[in-house]
Protein backbone atom coordinates (compact mmCIF):
# COMPACT_ATOMS: atom_id res chain seq x y z
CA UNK A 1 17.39 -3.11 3.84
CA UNK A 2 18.41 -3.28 0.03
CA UNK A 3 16.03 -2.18 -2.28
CA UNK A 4 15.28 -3.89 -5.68
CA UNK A 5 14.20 -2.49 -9.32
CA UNK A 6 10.70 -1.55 -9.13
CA UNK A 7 7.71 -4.59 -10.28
CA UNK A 8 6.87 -2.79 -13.55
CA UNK A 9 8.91 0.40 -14.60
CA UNK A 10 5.33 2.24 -14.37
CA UNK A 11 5.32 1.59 -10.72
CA UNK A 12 5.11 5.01 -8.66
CA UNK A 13 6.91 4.99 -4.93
CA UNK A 14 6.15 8.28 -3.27
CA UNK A 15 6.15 10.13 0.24
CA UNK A 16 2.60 10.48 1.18
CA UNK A 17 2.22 13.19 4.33
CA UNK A 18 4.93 12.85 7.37
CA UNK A 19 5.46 9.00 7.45
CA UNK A 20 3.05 8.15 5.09
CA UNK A 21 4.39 6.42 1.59
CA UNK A 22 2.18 5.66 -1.56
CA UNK A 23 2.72 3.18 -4.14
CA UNK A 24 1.02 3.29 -7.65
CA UNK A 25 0.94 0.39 -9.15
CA UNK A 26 -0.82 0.91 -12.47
CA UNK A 27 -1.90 -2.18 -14.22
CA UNK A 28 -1.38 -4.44 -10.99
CA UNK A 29 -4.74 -6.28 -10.03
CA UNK A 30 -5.93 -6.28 -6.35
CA UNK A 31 -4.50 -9.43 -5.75
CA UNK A 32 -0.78 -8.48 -6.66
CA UNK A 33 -0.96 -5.27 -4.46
CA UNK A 34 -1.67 -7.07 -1.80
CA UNK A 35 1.32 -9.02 -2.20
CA UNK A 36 3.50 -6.38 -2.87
CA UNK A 37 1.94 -4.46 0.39
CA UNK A 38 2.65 -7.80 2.30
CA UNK A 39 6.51 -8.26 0.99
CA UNK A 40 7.20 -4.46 1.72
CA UNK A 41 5.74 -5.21 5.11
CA UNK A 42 7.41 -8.20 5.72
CA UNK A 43 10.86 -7.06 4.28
CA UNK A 44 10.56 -3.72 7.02
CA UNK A 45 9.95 -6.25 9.45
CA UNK A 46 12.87 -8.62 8.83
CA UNK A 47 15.46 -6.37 8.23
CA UNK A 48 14.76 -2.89 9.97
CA UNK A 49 17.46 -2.56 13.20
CA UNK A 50 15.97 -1.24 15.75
CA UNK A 51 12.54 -3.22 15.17
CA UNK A 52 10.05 -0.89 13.15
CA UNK A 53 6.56 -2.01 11.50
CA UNK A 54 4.52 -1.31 8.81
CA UNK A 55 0.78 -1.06 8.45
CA UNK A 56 -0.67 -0.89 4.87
CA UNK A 57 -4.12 -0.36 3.20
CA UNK A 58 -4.34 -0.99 -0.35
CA UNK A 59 -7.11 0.11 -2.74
CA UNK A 60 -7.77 -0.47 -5.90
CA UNK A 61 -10.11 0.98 -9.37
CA UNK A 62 -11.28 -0.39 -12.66
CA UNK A 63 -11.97 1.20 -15.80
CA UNK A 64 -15.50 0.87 -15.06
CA UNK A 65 -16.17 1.95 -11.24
CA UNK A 66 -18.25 5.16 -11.36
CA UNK A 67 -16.26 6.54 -8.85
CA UNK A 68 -13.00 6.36 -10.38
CA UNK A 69 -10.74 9.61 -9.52
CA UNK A 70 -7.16 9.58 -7.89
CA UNK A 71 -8.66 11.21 -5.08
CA UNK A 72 -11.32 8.32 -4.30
CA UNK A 73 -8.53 5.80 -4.70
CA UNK A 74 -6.27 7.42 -2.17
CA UNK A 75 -9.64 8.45 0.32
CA UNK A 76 -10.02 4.61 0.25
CA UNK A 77 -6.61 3.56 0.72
CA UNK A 78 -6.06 6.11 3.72
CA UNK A 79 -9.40 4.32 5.67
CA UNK A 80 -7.37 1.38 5.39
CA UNK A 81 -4.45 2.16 6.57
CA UNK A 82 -5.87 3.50 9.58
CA UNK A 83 -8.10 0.27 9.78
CA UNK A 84 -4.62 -1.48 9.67
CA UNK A 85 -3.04 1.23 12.17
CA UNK A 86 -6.27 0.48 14.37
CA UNK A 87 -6.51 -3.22 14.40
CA UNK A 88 -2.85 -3.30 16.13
CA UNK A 89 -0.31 -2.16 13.27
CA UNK A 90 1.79 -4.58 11.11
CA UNK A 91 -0.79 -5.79 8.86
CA UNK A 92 -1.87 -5.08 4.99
CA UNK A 93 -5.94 -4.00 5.01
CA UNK A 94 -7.81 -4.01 1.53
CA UNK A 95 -10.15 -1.57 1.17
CA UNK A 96 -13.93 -3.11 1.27
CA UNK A 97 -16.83 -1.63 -0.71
């Protein structure tokens, strides 16, 4: 799989746990992380040899949510990725309030 320059040079790829990855993407709206959750997905799925898959749950903050911390934003991303894990792997799951 090749890998390309990053969306916005502020982007933040990182190992997350054993085979867990994060990505920050600071500025990006929900909308646009959930594309960029569904091209890595689809990319690891296309081009991985042997077969692998990739199950993703994106969450996103505002300025203005009252529970804005780093650590609320990745609590609510890892619920989704096990929602994504749960409901049979290979899928992008947004975080719902």
């Amino acid at each position: 799989m090749r890998c390309t320059k990053p969306r916005n040079p502020d982007d933040i790829p990182a190992r997350w746990g054993g085979e867990e990855l994060a990505v920050y993407l600071p500025g990006a709206g929900l909308c646009e992380a959930v594309r960029v959750a569904e091209r890595i997905r689809g990319k690891v799925e296309r081009y991985s040899s042997p077969s692998v898959t990739v199950s993703c749950g994106v969450a996103s903050w505002s300025q203005d949510d009252p529970h804005k911390s780093v650590d609320h934003l990745f609590q609510q991303a890892d619920r989704s990725l096990y929602a994504a894990k749960q409901q049979g792997k290979n899928r992008v799951i947004v975080f719902q309030r």
